[in-house]
PDB file of N, CA and C in Angstrom:
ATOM      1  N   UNK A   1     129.560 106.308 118.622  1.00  0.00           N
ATOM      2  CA  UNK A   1     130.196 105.129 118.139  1.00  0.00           C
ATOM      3  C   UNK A   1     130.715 104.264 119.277  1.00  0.00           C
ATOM      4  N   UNK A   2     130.483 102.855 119.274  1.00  0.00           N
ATOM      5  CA  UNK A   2     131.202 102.008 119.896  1.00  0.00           C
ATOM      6  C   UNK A   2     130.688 102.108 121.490  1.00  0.00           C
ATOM      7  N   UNK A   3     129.236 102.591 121.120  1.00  0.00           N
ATOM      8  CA  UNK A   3     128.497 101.675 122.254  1.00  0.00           C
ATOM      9  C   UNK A   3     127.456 100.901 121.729  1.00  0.00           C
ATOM     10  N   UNK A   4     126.605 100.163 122.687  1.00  0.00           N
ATOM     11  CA  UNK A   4     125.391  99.084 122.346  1.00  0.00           C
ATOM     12  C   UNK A   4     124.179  99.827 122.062  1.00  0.00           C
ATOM     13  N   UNK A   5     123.103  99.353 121.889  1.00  0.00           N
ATOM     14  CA  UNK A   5     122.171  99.828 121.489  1.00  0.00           C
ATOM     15  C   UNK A   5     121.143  99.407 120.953  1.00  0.00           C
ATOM     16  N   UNK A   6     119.898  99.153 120.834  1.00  0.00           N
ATOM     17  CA  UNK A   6     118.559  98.224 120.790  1.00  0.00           C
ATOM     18  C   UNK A   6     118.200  98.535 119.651  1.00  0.00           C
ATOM     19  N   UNK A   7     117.939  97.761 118.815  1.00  0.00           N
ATOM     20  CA  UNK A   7     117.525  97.378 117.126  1.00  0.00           C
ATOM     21  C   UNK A   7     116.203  97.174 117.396  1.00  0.00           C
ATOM     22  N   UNK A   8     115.498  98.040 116.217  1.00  0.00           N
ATOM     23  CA  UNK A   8     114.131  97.191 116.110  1.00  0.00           C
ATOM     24  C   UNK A   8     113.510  96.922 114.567  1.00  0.00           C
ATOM     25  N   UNK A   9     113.142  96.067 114.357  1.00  0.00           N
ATOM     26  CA  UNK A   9     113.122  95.515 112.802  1.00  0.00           C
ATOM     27  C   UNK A   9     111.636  95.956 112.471  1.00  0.00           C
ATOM     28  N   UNK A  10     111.366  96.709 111.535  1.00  0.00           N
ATOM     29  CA  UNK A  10     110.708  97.238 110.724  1.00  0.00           C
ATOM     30  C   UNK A  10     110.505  96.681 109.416  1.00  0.00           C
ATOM     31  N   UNK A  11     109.352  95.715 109.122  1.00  0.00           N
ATOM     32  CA  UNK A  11     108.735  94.909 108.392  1.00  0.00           C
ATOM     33  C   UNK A  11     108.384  95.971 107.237  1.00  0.00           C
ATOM     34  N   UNK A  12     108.498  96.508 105.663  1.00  0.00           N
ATOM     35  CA  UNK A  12     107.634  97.273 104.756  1.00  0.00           C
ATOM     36  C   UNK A  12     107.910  96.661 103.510  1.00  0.00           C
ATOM     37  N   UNK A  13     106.215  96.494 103.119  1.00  0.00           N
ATOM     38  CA  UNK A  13     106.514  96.425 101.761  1.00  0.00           C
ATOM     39  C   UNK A  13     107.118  96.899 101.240  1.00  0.00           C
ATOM     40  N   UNK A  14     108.132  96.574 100.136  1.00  0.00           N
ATOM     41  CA  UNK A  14     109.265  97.306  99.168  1.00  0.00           C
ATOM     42  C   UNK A  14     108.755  97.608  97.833  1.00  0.00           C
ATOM     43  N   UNK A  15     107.311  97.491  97.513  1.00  0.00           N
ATOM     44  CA  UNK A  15     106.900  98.476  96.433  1.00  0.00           C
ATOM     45  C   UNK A  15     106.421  99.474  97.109  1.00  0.00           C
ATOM     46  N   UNK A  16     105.640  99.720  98.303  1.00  0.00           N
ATOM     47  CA  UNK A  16     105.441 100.465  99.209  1.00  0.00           C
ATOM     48  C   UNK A  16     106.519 101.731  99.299  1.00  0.00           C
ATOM     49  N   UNK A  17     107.390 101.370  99.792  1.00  0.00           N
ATOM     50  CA  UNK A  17     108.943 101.421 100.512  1.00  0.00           C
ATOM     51  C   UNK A  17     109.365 102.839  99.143  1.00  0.00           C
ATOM     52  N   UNK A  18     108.871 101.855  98.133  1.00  0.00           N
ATOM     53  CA  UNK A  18     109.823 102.779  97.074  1.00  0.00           C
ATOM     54  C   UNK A  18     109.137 103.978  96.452  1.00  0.00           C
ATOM     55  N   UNK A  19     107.545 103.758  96.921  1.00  0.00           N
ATOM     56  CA  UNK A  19     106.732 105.046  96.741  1.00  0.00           C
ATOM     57  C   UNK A  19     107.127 106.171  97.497  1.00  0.00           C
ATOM     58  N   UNK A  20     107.101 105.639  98.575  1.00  0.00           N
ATOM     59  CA  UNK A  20     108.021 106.670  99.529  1.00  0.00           C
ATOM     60  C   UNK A  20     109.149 107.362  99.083  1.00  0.00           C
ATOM     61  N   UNK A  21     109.880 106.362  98.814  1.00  0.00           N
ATOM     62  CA  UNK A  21     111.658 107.276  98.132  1.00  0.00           C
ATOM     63  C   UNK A  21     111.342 108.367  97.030  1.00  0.00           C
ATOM     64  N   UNK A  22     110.174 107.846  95.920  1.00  0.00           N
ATOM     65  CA  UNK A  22     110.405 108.390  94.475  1.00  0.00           C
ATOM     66  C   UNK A  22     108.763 108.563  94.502  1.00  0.00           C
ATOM     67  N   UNK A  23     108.677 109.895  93.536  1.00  0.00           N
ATOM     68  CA  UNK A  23     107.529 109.987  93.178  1.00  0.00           C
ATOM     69  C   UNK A  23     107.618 110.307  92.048  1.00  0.00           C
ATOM     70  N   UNK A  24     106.672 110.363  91.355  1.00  0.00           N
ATOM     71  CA  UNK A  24     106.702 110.708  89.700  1.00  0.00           C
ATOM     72  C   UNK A  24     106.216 111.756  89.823  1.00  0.00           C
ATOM     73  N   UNK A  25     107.716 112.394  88.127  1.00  0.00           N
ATOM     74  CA  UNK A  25     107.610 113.150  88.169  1.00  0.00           C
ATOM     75  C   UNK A  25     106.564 114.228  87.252  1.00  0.00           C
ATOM     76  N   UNK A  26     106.193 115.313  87.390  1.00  0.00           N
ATOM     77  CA  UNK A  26     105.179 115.759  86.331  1.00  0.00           C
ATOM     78  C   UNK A  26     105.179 116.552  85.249  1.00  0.00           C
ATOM     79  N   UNK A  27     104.247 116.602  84.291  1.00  0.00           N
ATOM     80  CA  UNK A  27     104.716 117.843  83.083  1.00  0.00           C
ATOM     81  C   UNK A  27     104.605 119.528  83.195  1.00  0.00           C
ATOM     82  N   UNK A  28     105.081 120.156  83.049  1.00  0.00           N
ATOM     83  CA  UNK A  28     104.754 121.245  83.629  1.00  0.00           C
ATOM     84  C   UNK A  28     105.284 122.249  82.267  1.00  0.00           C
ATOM     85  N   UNK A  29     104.408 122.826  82.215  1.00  0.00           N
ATOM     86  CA  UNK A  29     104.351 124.221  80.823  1.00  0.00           C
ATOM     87  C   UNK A  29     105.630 125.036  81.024  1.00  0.00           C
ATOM     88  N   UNK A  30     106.464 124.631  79.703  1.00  0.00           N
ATOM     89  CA  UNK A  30     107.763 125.338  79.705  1.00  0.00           C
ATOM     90  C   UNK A  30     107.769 126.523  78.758  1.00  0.00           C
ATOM     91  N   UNK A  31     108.380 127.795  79.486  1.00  0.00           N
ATOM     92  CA  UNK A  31     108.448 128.606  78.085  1.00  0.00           C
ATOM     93  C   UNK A  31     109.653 128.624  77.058  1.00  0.00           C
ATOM     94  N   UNK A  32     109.342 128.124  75.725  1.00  0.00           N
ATOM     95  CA  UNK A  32     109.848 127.861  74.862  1.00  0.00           C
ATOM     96  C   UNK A  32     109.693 128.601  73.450  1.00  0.00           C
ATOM     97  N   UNK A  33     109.123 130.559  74.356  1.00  0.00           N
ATOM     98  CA  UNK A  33     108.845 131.116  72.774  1.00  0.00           C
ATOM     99  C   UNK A  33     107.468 131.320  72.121  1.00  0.00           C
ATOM    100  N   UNK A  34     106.719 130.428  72.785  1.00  0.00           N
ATOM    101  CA  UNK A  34     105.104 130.685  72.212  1.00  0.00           C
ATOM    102  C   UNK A  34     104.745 131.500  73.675  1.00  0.00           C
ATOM    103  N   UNK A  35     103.346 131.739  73.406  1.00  0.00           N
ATOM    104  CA  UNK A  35     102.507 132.640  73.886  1.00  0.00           C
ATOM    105  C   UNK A  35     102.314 131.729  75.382  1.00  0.00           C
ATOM    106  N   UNK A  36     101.567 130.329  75.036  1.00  0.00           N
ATOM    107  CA  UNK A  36     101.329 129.373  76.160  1.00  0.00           C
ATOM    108  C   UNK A  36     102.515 128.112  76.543  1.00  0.00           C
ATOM    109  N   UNK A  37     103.723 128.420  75.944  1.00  0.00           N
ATOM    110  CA  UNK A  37     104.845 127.784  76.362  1.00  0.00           C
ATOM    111  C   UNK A  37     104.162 126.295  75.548  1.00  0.00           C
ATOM    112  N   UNK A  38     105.199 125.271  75.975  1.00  0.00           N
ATOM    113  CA  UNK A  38     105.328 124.264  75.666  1.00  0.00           C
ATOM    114  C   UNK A  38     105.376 123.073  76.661  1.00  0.00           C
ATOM    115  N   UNK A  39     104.563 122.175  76.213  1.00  0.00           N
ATOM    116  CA  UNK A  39     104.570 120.750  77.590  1.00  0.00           C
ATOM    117  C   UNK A  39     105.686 119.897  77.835  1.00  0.00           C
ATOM    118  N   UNK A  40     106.197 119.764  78.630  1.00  0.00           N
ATOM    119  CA  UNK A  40     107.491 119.426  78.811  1.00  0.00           C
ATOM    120  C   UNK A  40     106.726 118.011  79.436  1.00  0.00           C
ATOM    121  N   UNK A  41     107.618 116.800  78.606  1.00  0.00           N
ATOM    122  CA  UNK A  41     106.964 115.393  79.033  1.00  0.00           C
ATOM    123  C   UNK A  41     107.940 115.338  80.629  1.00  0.00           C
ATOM    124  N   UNK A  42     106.848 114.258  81.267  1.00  0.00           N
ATOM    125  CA  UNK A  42     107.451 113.867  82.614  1.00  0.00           C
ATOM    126  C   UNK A  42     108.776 113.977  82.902  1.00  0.00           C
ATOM    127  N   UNK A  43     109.165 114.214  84.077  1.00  0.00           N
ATOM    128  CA  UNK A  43     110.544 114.200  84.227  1.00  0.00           C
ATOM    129  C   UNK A  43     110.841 113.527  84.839  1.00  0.00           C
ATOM    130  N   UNK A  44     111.988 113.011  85.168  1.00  0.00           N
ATOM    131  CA  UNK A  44     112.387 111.656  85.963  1.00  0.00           C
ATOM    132  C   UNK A  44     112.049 111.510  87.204  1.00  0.00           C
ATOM    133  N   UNK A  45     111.885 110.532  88.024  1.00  0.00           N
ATOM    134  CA  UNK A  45     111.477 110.506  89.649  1.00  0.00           C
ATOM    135  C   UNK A  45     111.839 111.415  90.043  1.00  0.00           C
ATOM    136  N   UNK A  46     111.969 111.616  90.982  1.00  0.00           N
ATOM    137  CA  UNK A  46     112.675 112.365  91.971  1.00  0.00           C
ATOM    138  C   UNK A  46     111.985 112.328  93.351  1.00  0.00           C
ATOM    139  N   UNK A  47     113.064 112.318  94.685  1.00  0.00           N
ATOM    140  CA  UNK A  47     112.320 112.403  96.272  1.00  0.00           C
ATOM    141  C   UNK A  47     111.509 113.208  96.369  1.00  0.00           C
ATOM    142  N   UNK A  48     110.700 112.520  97.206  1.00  0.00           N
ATOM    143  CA  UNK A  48     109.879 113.425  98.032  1.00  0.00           C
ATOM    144  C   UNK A  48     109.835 113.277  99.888  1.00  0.00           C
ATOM    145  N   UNK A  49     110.988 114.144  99.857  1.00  0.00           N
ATOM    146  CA  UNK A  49     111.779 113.962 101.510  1.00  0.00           C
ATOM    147  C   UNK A  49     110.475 114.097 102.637  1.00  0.00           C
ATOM    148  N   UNK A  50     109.113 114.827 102.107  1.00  0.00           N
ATOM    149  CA  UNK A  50     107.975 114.846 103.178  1.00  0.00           C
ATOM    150  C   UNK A  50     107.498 113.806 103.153  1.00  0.00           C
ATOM    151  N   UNK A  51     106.846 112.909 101.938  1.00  0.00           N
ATOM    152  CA  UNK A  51     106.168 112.115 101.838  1.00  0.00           C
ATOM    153  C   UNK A  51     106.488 110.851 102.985  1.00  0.00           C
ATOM    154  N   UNK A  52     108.212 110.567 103.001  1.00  0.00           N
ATOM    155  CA  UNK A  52     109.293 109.773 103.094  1.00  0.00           C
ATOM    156  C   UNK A  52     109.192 109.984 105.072  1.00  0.00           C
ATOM    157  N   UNK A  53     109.342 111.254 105.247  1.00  0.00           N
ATOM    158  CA  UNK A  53     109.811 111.689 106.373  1.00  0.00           C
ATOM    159  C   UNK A  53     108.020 111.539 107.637  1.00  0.00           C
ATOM    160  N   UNK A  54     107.169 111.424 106.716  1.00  0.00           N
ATOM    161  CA  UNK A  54     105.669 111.305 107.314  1.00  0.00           C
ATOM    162  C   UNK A  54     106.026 110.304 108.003  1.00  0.00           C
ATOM    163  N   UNK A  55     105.814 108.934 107.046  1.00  0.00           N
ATOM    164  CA  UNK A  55     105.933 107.275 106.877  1.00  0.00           C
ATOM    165  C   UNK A  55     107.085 106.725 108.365  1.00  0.00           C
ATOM    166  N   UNK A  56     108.392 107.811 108.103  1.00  0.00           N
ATOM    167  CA  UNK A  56     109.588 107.530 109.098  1.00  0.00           C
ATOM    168  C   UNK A  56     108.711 107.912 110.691  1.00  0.00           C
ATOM    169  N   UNK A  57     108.202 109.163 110.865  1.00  0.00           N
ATOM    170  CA  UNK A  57     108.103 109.646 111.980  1.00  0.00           C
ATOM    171  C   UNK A  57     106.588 108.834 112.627  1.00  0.00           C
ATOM    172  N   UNK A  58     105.484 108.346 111.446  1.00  0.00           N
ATOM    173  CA  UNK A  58     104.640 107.583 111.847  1.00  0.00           C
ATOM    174  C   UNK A  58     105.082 106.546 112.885  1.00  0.00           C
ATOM    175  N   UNK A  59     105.811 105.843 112.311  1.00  0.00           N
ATOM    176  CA  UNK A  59     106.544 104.100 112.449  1.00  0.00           C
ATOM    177  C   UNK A  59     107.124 104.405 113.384  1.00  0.00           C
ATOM    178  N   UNK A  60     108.693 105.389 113.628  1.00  0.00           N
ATOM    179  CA  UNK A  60     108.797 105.746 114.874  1.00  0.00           C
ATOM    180  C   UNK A  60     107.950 105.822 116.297  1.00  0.00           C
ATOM    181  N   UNK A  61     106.942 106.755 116.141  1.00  0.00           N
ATOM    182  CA  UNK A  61     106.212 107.038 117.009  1.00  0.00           C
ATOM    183  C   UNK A  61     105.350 105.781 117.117  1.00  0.00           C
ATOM    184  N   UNK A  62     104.739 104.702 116.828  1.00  0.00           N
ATOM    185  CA  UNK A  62     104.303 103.850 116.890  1.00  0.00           C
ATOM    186  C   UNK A  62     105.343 103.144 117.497  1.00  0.00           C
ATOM    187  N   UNK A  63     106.643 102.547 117.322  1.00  0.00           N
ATOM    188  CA  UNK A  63     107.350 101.897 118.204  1.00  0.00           C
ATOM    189  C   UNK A  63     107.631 102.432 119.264  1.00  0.00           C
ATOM    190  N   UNK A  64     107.305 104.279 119.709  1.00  0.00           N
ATOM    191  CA  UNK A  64     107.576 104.576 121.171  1.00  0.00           C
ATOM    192  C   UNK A  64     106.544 103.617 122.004  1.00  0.00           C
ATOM    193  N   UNK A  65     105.397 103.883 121.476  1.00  0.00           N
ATOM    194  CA  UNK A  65     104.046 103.785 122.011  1.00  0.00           C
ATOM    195  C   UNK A  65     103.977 102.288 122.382  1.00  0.00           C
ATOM    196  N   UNK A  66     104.659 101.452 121.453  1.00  0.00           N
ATOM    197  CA  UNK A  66     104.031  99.683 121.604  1.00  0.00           C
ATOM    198  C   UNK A  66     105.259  99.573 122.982  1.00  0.00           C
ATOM    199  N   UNK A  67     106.489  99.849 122.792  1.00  0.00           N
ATOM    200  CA  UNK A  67     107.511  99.598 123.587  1.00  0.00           C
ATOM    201  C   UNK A  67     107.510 100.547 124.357  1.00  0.00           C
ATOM    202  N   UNK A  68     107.248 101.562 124.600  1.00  0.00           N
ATOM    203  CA  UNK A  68     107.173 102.256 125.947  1.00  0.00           C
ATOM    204  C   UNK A  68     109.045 103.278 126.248  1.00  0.00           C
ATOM    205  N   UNK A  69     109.250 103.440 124.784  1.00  0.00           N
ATOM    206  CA  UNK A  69     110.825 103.937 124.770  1.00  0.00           C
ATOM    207  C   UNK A  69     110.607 105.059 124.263  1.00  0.00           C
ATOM    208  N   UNK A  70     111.661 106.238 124.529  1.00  0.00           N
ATOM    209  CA  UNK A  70     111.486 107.117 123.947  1.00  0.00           C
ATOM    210  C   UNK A  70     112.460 107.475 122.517  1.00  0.00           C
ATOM    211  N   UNK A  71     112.181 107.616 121.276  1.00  0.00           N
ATOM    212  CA  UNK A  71     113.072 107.520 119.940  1.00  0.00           C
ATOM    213  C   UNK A  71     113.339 109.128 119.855  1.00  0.00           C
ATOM    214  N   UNK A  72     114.724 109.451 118.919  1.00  0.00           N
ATOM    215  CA  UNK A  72     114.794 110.605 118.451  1.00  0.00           C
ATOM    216  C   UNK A  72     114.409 110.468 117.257  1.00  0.00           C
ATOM    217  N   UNK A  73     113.387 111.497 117.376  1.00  0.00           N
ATOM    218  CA  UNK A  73     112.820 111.490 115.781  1.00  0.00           C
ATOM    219  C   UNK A  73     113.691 112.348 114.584  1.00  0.00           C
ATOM    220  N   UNK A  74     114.242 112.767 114.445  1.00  0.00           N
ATOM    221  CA  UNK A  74     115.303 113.324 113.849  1.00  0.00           C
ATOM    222  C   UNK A  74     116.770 112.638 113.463  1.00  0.00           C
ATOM    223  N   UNK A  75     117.123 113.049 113.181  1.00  0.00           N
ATOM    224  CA  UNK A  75     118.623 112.197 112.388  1.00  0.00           C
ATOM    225  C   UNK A  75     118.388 110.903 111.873  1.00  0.00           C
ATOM    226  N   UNK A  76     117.787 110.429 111.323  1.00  0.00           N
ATOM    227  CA  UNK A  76     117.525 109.182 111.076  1.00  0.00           C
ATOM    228  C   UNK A  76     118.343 109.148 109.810  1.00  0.00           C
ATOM    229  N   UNK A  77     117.870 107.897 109.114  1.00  0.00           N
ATOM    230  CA  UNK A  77     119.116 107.482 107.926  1.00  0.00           C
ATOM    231  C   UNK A  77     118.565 106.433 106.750  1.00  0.00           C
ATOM    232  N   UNK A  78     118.261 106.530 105.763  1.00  0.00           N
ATOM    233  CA  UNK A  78     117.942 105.495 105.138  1.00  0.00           C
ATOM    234  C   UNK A  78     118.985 104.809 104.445  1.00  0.00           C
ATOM    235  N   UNK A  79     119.438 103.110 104.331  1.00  0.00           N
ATOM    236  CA  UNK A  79     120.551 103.102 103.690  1.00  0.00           C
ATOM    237  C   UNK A  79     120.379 103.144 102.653  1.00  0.00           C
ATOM    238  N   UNK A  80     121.889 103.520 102.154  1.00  0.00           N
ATOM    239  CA  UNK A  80     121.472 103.960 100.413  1.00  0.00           C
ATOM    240  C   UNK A  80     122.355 102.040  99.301  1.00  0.00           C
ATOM    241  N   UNK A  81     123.054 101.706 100.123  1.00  0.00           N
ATOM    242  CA  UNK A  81     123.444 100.348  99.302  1.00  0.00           C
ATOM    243  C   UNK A  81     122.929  99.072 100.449  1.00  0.00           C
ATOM    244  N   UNK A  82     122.193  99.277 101.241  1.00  0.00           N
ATOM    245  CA  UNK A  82     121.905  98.195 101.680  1.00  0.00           C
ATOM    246  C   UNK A  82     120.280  98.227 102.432  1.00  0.00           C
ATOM    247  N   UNK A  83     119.627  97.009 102.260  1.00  0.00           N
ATOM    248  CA  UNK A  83     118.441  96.961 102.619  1.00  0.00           C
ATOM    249  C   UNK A  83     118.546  96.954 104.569  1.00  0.00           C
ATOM    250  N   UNK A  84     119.195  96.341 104.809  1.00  0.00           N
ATOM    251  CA  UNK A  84     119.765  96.118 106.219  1.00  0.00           C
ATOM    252  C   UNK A  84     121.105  96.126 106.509  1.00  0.00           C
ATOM    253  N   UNK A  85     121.192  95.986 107.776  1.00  0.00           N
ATOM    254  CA  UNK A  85     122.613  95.441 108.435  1.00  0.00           C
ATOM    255  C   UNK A  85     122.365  94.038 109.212  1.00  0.00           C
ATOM    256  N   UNK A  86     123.677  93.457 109.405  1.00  0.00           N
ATOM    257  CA  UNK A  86     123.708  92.431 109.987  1.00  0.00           C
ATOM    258  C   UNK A  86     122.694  91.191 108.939  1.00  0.00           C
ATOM    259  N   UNK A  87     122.429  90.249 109.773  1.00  0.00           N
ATOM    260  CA  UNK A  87     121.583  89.023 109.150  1.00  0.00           C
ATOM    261  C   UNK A  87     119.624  89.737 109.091  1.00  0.00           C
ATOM    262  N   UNK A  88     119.278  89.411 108.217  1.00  0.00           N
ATOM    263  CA  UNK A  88     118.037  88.972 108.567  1.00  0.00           C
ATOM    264  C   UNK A  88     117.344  87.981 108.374  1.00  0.00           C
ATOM    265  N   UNK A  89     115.982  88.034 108.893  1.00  0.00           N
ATOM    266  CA  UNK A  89     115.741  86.319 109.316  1.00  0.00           C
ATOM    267  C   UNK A  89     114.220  86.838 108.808  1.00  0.00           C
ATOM    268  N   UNK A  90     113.963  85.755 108.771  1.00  0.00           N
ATOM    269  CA  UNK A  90     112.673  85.731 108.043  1.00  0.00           C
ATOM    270  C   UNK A  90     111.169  85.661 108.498  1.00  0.00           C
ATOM    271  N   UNK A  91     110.216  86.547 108.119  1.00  0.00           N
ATOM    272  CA  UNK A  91     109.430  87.221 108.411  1.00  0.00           C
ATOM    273  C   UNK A  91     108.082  86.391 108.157  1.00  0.00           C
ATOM    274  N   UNK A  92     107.423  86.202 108.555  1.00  0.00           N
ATOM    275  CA  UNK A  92     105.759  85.608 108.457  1.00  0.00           C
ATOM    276  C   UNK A  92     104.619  86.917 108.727  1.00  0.00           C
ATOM    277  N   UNK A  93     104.134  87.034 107.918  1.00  0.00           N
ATOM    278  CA  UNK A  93     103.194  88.354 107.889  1.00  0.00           C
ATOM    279  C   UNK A  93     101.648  87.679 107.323  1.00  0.00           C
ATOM    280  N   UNK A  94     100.964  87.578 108.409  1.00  0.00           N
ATOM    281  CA  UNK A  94      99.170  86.689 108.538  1.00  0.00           C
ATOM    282  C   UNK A  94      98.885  87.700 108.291  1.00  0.00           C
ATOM    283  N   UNK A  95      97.516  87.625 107.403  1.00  0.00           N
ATOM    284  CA  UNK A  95      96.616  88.671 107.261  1.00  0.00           C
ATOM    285  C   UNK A  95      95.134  87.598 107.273  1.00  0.00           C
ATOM    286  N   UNK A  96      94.394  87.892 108.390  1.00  0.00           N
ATOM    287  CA  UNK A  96      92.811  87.496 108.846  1.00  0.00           C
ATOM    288  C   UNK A  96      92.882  87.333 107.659  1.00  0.00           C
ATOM    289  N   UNK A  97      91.816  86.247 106.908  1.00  0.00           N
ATOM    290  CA  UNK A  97      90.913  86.594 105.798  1.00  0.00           C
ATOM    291  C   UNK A  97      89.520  87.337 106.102  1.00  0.00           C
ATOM    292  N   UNK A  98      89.120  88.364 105.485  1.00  0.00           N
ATOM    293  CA  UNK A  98      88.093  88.993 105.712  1.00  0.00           C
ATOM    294  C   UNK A  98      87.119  89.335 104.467  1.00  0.00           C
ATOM    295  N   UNK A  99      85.770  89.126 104.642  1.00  0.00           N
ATOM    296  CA  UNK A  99      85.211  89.422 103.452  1.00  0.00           C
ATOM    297  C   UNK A  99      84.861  90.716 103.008  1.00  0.00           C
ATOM    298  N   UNK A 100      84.885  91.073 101.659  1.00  0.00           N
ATOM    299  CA  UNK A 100      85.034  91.588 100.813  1.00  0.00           C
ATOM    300  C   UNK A 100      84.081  93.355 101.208  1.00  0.00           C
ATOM    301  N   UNK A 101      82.773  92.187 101.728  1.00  0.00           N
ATOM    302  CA  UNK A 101      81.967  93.170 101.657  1.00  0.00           C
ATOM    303  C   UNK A 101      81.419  92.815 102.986  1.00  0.00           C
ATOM    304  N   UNK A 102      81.218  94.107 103.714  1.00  0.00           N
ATOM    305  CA  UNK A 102      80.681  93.349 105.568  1.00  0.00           C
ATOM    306  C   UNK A 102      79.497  94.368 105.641  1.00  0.00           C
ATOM    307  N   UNK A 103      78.372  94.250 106.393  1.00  0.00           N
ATOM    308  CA  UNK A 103      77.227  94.498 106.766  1.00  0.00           C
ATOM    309  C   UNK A 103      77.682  95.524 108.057  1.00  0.00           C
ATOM    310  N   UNK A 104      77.313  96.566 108.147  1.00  0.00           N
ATOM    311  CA  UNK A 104      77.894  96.933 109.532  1.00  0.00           C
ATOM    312  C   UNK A 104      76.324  97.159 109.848  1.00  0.00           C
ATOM    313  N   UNK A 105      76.694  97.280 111.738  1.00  0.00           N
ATOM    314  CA  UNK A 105      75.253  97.314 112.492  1.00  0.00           C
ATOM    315  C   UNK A 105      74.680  97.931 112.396  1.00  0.00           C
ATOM    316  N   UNK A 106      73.456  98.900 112.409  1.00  0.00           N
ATOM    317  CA  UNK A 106      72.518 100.135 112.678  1.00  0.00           C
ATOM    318  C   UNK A 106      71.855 100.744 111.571  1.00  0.00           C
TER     319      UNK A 106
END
């Protein structure tokens, strides 16, 4: 606490973003007394801290590599009431247009 320290802003889609947090959940054969149990409908989201923790350590390691810094990959933090800190400013994200269907060589 209460030293400086270098920010780096991490651009993600937020339907993306939220696949990560939550995955759906599935039905799974409950025993309820019969022979082959009973189907228990979906159950509510719930994390999936690997799925989540892939995505984190990818992105990490990609900002060692572009910037040439070394990150701790561990302790990290997702906030839970806020998308950010401080201001953010606004983002322009180009995507080439490319066609649909491409010919490759050979």
């Amino acid at each position: 606490g209460g030293r400086g320290c270098t920010a780096y802003d991490v651009v993600v889609n937020s339907g993306f973003f939220r696949t990560l947090q939550v995955r759906l959940g599935t039905g799974q054969v409950g025993g309820s007394g019969g022979a082959l149990g009973a189907l228990t409908p979906p159950g509510p989201p719930q994390a999936d801290p690997l799925y989540l923790e892939f995505f984190l350590t990818v992105a990490m390691e990609g900002l060692s590599d572009k910037y040439g810094v070394e990150l701790e990959l561990t302790g990290w933090r997702v906030l839970r009431n806020r998308k950010f800190l401080g201001s953010i400013s606004a983002q322009n994200i180009r995507a080439q247009p490319r066609p649909h269907i491409q010919e490759l060589p050979g």
